[in-house]
Protein backbone atom coordinates (compact mmCIF):
# COMPACT_ATOMS: atom_id res chain seq x y z
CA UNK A 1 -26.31 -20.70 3.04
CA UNK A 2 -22.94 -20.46 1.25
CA UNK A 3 -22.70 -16.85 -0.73
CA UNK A 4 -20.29 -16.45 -3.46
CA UNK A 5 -18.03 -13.28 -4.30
CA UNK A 6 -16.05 -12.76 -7.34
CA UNK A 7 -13.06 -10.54 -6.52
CA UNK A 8 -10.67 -8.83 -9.57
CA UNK A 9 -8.11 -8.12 -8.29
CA UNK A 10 -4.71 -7.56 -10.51
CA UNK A 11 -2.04 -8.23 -7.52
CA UNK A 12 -2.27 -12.11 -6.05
CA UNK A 13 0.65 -14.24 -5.23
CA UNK A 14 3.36 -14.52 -6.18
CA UNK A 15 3.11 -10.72 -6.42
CA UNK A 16 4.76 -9.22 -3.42
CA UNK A 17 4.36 -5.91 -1.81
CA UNK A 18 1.73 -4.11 0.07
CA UNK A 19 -1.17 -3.88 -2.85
CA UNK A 20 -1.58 -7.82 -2.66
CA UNK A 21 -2.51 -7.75 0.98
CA UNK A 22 -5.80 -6.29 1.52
CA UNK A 23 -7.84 -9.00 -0.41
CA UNK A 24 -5.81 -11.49 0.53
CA UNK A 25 -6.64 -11.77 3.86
CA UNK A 26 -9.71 -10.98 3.08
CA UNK A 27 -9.95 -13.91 1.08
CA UNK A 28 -8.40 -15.83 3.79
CA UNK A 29 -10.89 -15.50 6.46
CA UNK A 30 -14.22 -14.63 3.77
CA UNK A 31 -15.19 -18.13 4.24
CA UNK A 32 -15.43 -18.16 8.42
CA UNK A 33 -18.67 -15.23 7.34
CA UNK A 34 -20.83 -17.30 5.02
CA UNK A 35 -19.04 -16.44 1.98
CA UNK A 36 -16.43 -18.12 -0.72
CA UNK A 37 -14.46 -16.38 -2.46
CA UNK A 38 -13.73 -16.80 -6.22
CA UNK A 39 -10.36 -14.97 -7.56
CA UNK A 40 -10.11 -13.51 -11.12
CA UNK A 41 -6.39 -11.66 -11.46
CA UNK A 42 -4.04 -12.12 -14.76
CA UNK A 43 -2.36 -15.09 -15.83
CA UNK A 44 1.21 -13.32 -16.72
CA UNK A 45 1.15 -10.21 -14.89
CA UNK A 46 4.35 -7.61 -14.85
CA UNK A 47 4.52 -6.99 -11.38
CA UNK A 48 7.80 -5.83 -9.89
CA UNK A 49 7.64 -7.42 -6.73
CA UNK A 50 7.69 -11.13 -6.25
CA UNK A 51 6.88 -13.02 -2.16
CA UNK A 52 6.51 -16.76 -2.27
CA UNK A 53 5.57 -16.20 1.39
CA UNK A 54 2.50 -15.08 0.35
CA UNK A 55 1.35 -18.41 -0.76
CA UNK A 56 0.75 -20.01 2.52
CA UNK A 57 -1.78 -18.04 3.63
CA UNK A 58 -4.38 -20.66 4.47
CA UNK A 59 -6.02 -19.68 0.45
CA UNK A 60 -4.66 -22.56 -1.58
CA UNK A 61 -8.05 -23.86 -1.90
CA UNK A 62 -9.72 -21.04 -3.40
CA UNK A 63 -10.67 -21.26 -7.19
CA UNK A 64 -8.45 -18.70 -8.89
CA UNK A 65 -9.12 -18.04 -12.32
CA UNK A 66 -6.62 -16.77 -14.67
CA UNK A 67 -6.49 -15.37 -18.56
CA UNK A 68 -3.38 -13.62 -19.95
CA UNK A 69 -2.70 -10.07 -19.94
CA UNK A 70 -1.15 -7.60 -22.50
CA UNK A 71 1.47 -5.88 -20.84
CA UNK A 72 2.63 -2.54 -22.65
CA UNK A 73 5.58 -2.10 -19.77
CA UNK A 74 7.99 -4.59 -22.22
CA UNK A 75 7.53 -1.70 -25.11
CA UNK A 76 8.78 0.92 -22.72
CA UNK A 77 11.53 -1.37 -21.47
CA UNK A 78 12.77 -1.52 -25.41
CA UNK A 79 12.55 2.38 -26.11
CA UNK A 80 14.38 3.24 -22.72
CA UNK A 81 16.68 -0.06 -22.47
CA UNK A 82 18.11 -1.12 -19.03
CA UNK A 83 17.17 2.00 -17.92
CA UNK A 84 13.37 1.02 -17.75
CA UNK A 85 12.54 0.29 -14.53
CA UNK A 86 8.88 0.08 -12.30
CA UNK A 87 8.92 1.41 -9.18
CA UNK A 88 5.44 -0.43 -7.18
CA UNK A 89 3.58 0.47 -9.77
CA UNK A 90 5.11 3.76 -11.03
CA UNK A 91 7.07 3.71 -13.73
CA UNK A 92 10.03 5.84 -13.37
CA UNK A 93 10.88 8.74 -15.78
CA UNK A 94 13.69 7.21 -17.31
CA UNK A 95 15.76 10.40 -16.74
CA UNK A 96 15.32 13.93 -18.51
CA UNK A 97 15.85 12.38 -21.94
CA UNK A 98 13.48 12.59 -24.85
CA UNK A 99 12.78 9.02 -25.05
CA UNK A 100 12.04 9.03 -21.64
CA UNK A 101 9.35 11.63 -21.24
CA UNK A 102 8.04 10.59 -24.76
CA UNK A 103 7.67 7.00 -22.42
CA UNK A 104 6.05 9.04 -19.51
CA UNK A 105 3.36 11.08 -21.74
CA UNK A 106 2.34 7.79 -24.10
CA UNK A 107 1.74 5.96 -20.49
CA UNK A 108 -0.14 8.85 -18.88
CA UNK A 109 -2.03 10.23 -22.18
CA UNK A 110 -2.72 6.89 -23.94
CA UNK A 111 -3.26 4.33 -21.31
CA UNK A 112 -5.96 5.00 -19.19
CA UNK A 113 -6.86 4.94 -16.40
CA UNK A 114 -3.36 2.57 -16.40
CA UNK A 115 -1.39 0.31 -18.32
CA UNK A 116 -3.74 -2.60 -17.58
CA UNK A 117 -6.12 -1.12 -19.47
CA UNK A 118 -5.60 -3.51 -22.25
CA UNK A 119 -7.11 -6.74 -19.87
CA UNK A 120 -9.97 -4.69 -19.66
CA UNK A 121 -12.27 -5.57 -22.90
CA UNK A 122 -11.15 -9.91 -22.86
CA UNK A 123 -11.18 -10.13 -19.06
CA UNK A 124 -15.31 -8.96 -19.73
CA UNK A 125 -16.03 -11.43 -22.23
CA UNK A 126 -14.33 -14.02 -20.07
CA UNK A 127 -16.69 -13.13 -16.77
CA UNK A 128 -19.52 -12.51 -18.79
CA UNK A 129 -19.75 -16.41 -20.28
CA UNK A 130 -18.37 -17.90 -16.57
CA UNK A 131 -20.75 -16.06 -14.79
CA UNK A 132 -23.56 -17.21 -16.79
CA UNK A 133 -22.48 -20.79 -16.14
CA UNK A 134 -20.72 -19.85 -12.47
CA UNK A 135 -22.98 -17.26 -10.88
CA UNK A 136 -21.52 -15.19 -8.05
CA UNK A 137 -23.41 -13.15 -5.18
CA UNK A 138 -21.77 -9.95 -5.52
CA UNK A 139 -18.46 -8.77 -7.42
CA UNK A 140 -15.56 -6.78 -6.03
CA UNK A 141 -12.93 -4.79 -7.68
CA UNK A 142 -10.07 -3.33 -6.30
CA UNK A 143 -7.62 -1.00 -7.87
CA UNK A 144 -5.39 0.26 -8.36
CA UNK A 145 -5.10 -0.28 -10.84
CA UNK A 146 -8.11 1.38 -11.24
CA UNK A 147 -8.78 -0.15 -14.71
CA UNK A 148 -10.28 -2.94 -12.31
CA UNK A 149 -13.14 -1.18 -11.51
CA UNK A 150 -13.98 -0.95 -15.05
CA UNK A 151 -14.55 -4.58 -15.36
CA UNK A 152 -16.86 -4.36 -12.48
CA UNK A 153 -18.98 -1.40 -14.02
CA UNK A 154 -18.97 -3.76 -17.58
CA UNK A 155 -20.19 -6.62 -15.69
CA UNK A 156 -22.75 -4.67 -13.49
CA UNK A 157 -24.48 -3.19 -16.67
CA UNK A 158 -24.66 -5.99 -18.44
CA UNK A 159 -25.90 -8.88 -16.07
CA UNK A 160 -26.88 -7.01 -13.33
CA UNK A 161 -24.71 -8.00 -10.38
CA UNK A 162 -24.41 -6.54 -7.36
CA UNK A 163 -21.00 -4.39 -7.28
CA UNK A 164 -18.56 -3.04 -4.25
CA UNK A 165 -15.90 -1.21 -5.86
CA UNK A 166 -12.80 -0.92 -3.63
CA UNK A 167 -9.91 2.05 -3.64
CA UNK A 168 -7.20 1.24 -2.15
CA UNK A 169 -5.85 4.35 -3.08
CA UNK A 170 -6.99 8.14 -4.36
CA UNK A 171 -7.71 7.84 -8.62
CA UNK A 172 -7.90 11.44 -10.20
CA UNK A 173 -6.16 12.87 -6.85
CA UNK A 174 -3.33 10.50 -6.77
CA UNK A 175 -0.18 12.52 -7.00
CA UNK A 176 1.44 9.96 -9.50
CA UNK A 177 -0.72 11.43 -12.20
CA UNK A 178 0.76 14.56 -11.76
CA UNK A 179 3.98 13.11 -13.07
CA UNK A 180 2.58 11.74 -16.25
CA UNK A 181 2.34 15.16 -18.14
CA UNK A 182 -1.50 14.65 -18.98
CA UNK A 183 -3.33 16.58 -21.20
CA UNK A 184 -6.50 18.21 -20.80
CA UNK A 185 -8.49 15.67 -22.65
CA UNK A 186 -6.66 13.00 -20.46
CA UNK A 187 -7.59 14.75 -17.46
CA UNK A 188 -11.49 15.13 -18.18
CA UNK A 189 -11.18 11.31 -18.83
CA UNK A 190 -9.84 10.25 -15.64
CA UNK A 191 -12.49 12.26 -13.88
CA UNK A 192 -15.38 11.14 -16.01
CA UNK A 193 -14.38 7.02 -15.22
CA UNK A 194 -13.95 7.95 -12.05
CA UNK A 195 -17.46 9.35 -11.73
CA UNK A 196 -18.93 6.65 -13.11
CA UNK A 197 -17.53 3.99 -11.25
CA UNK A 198 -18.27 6.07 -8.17
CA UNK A 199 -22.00 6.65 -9.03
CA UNK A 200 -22.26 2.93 -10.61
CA UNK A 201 -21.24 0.63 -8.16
CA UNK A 202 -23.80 -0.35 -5.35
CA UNK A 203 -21.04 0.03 -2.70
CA UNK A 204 -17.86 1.83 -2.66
CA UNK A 205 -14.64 1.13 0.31
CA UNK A 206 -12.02 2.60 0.92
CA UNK A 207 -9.17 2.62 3.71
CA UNK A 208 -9.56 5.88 5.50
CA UNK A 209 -11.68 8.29 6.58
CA UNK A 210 -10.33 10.87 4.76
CA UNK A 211 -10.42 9.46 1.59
CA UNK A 212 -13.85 8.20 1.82
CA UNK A 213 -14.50 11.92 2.41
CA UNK A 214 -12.78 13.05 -0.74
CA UNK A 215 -14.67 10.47 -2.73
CA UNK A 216 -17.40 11.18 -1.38
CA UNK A 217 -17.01 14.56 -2.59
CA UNK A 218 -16.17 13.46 -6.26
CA UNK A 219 -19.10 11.24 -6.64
CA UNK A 220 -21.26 14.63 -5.59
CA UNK A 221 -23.33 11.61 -2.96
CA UNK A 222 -22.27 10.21 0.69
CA UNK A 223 -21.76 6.72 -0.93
CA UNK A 224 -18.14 5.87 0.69
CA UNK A 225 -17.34 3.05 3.06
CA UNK A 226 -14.69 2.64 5.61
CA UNK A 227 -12.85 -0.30 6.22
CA UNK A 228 -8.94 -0.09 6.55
CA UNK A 229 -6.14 -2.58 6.35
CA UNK A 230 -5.14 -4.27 9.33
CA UNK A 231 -2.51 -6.97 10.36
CA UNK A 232 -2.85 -10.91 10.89
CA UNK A 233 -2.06 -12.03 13.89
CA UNK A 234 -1.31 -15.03 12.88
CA UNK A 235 1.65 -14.02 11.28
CA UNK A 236 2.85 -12.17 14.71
CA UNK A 237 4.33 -14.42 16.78
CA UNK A 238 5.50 -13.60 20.02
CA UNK A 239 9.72 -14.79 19.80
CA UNK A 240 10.92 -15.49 23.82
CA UNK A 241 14.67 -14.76 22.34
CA UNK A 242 14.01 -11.45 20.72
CA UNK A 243 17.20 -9.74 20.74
CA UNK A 244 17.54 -6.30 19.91
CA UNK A 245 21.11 -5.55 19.88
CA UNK A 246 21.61 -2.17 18.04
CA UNK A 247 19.65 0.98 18.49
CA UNK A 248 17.94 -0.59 15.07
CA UNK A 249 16.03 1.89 13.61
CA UNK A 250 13.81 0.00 10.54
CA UNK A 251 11.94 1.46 7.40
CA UNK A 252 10.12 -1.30 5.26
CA UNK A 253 8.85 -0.01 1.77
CA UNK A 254 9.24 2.37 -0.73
CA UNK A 255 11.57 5.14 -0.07
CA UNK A 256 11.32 8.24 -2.46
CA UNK A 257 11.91 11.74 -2.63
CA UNK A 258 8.77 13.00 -1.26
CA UNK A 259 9.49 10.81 1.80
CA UNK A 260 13.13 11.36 2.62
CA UNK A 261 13.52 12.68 6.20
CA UNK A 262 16.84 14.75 5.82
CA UNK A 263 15.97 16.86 9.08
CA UNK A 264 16.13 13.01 10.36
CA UNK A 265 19.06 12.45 8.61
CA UNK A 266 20.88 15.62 10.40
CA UNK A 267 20.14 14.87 13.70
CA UNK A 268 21.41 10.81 13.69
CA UNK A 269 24.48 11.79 11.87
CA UNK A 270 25.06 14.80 14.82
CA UNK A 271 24.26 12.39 17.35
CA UNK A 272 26.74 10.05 15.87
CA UNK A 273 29.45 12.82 15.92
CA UNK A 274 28.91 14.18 19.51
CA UNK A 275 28.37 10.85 21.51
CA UNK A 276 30.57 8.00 20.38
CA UNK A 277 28.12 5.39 22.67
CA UNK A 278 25.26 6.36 20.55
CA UNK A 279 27.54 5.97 17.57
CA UNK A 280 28.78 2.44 18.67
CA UNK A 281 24.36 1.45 19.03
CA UNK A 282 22.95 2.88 15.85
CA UNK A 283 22.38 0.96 13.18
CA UNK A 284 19.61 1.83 10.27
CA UNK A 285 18.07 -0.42 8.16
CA UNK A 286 15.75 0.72 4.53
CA UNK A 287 14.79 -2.43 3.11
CA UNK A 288 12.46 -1.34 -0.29
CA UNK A 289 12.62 0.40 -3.25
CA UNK A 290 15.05 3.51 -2.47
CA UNK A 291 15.47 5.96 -4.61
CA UNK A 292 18.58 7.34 -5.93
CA UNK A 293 18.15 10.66 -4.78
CA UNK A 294 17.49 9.41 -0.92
CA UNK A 295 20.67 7.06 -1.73
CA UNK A 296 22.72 10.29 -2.30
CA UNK A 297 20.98 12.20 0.73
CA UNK A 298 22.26 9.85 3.29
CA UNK A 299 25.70 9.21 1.69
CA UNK A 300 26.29 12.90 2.31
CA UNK A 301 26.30 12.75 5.93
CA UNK A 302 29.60 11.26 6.70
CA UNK A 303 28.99 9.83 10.37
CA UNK A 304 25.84 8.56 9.19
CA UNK A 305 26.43 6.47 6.06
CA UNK A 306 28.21 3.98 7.30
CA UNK A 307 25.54 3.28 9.64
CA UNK A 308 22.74 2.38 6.89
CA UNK A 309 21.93 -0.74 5.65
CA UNK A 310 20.23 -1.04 2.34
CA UNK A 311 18.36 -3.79 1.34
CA UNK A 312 16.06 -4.96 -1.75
CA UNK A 313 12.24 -5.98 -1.06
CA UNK A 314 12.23 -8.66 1.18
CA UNK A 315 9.65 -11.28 1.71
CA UNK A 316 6.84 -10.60 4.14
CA UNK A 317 8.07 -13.23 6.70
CA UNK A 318 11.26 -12.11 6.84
CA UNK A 319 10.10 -8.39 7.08
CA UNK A 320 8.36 -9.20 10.38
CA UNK A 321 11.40 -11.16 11.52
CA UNK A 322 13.22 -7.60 11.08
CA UNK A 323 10.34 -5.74 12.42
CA UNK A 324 11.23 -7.98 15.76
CA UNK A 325 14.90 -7.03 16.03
CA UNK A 326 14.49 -3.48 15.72
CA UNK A 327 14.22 -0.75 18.74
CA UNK A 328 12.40 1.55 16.47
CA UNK A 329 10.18 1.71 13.58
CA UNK A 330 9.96 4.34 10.63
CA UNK A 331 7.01 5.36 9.23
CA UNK A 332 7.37 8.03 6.84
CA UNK A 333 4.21 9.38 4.76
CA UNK A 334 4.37 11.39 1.41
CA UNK A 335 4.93 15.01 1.44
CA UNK A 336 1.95 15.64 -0.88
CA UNK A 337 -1.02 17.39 -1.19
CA UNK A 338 -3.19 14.18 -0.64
CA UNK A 339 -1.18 13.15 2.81
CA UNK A 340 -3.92 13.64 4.61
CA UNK A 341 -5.91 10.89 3.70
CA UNK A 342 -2.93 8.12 3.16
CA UNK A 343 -2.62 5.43 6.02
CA UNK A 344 -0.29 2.89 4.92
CA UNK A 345 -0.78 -0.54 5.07
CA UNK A 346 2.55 -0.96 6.81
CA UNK A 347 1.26 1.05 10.17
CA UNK A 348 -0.72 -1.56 11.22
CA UNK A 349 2.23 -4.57 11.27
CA UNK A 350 3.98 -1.65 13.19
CA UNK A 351 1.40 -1.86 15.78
CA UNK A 352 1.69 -5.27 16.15
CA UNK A 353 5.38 -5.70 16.22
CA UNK A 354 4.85 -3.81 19.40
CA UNK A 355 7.63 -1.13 18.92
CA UNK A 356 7.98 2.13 19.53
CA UNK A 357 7.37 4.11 16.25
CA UNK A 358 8.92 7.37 15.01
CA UNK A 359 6.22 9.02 12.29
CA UNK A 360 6.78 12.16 9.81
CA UNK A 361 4.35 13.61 8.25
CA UNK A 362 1.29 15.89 8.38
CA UNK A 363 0.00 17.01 11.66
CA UNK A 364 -3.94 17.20 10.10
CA UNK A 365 -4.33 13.47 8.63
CA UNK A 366 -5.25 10.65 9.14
CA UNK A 367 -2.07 8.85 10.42
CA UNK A 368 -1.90 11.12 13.31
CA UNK A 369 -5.46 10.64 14.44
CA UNK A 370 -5.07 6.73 14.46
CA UNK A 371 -1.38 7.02 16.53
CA UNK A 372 -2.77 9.39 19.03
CA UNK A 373 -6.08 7.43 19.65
CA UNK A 374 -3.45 4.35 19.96
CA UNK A 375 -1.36 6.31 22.30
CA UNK A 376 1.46 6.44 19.83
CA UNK A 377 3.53 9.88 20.45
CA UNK A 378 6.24 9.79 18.26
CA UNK A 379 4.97 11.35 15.80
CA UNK A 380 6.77 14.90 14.01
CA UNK A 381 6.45 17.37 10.93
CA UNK A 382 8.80 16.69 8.57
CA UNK A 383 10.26 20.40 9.07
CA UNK A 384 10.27 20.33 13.17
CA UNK A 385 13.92 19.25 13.39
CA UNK A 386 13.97 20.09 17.17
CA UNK A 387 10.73 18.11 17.80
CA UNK A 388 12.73 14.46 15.84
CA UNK A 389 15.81 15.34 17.94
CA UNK A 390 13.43 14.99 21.10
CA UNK A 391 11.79 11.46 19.74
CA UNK A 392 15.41 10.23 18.53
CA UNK A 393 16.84 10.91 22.48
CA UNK A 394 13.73 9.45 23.97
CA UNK A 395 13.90 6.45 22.10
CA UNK A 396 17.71 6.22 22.75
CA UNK A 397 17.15 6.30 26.11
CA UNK A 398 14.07 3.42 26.20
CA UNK A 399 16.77 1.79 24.19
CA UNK A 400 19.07 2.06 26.22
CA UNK A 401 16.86 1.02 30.00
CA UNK A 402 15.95 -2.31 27.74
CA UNK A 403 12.68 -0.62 26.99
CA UNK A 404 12.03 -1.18 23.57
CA UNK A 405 8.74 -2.55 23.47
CA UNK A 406 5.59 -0.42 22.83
CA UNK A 407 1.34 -1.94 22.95
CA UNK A 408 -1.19 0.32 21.11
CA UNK A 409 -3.85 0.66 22.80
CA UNK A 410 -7.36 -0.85 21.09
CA UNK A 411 -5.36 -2.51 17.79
CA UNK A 412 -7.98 -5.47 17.93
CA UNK A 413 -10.21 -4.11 15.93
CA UNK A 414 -7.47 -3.39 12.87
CA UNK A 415 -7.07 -6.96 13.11
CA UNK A 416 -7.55 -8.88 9.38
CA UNK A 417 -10.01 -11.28 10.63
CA UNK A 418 -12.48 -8.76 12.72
CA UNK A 419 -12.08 -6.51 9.15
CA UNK A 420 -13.12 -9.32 7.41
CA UNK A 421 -16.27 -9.34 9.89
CA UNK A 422 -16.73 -5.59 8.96
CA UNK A 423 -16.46 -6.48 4.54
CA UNK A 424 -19.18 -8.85 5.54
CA UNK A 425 -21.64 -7.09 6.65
CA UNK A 426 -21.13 -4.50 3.53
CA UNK A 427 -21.39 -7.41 1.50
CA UNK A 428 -24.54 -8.88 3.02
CA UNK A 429 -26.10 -5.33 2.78
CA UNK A 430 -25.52 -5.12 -1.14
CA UNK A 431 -27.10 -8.79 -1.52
CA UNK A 432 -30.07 -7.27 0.48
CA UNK A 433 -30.68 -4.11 -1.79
């Protein structure tokens, strides 16, 4: 028999970027385990990033149900101007003016836990009459934004539905929040919701292990699931005239401050100066929110700017197009105090791209646990410039021998459809108890 899960989600096509993924692939292959999915997201949402690819993903016959959204993000674009900008769900700090951190406080001490908050109260009175008439198996919400998961907890309490709550990221440990300038009050909030939805929800997921630790920790119980994000192999296919005619070395996503790889920086641009062949073969390629401050970084390295190629989000098919004409791939993870626990979603399309993959970040985290058991070794500290001038003349040289393909070992199981398999069984298990 047929089960039915409701899934809130606030990203679904045409929103673009990495947060849209995870449930919908899930919702793509839900149906091949017994259950049908029902969408719930907003009807006008203000997401940044836009991918019509996204729309042929095999889901066009789901029921999707939609009710409009109040966005406060148009307020803060007419107090800052054309200076107002979101970066993936951040919104920036609109510079050191008073406007602008009056903007950053109001968003972090009035709207939580996020700006969505305001779709929290009608997108409840919505469910609770169309459940009621449409009843569902189980719900799922996934944040963030983690005002999501508040829906769920409304829904659970009041008609009694089985509930798997679903971070795709940290919530009171999320570095972001450090930039919003809460207060106290704002803080013991955050933490308090959090608890709650922890404690409330029959099942909690999450993408790493990690994370499910540190939640675990919060919720003071060993309630925390594991299942990652993945790739589609469907969307990987295999091209007999791959050409990769530049030392291409490829970054897809967002770009910031607490990512930038100047050591990495330093070493192309001496390369570039001491050995005009390597000079003549690299070519490097950012495509994804960049931030101005990484912009000015690699402009100051005068061998090496010349050499970068910027470009704006690009659609998910054509990412994977570039992910296929590169000879290396960049995977840079935040210099934070949470980098321990953040896998990002891209990693996994690296693995299937089947190229060799330069990694920065922390030596303890999860990252480097799931490259080393996939036999990955490029992997550095961000402060080890010796140890990236050894991966950048290794992978030179596979370049340059025509070796520029690389298969981790035991991928299959990061694969969407066999993850799916995995959200199935959690689901079945909450239906049970």
């Amino acid at each position: 028999m047929v089960k039915k899960v409701l899934i809130v989600t606030y990203y679904w096509p045409p929103s673009g970027g990495g947060g849209v993924q995870r449930w919908l692939k899930f919702a793509k292959y839900l149906p091949e385990f017994g259950w049908e999915p029902v969408i719930f997201t907003p009807e006008n949402p203000d997401f940044e990033l836009k991918d019509d690819s996204f729309q042929d993903q095999g889901i066009n016959e789901l029921e999707v149900i939609k009710i409009p959204i109040v966005e406060p993000f148009s307020l803060y674009r007419k107090i800052l101007g054309k200076g107002a900008v979101q970066k993936q769900g951040v919104v920036d700090k609109g510079g050191s003016s008073i406007l602008g951190k009056l903007a950053l406080w109001i968003r972090g001490n009035w709207f939580i836990p996020d700006a969505r908050v305001f779709w929290v109260k009608p997108a409840i009175k919505h469910l609770k009459t169309y459940l009621k008439e449409n009843p569902v198996d189980v719900i799922v919400t996934t944040g963030p934004p983690h005002s999501m998961h508040l829906i769920g907890n409304a829904i659970k309490r009041s008609l009694g539905i089985p509930w798997l709550a679903d971070f795709r990221d940290p919530w009171t440990e999320w570095d972001v929040l450090k930039q919003l300038n809460l207060n106290k009050r704002s803080w013991e909030k955050h933490k308090r919701l959090e608890f709650e939805v922890l404690n409330m929800a029959d099942a909690v997921v999450t993408v790493s292990k990690r994370l499910a630790a540190r939640l675990d920790a919060l919720s003071g119980i060993p309630c925390v699931n594991v299942v990652t994000n993945g790739y589609d192999a469907a969307d990987f296919q295999e091209s007999e005239n791959e050409q990769v005619d530049k030392f291409r070395i490829v970054h897809m996503g967002l770009l910031n401050e607490g990512r930038n790889p100047k050591h990495l920086w330093n070493v192309l641009d001496k390369r570039c100066a001491q050995d005009a062949h390597f000079n003549d073969c690299l070519e490097v390629v950012l495509a994804g929110t960049i931030e101005m401050s990484v912009k000015a970084s690699i402009a100051s390295f005068k061998h090496l700017s010349s050499k970068v190629t910027i470009l704006d989000y690009v659609p998910h098919q054509e990412a994977l197009e570039i992910y296929s004409k590169a000879a290396v791939l960049l995977l840079l993870v935040n210099q934070t105090s949470n980098s321990s626990w953040i896998l990002p979603g891209k990693v996994y399309e690296y693995f299937s791209a089947n190229k060799p993959i330069l990694a920065l970040g922390q030596q303890e985290s999860d990252v480097f646990d799931m490259l080393k058991e996939c036999g990955c070794q490029g992997f550095s500290q961000y402060h080890d410039k010796a140890r990236i001038k050894q991966l950048v003349d290794e992978m030179f040289e596979l370049y340059q021998s025509g070796t520029h393909k690389f298969s981790p070992l035991g991928i299959e199981k990061y694969e969407r459809k066999n993850l799916t398999g995995e959200l199935a069984v959690l689901l079945e298990n909450i239906v049970l108890h």
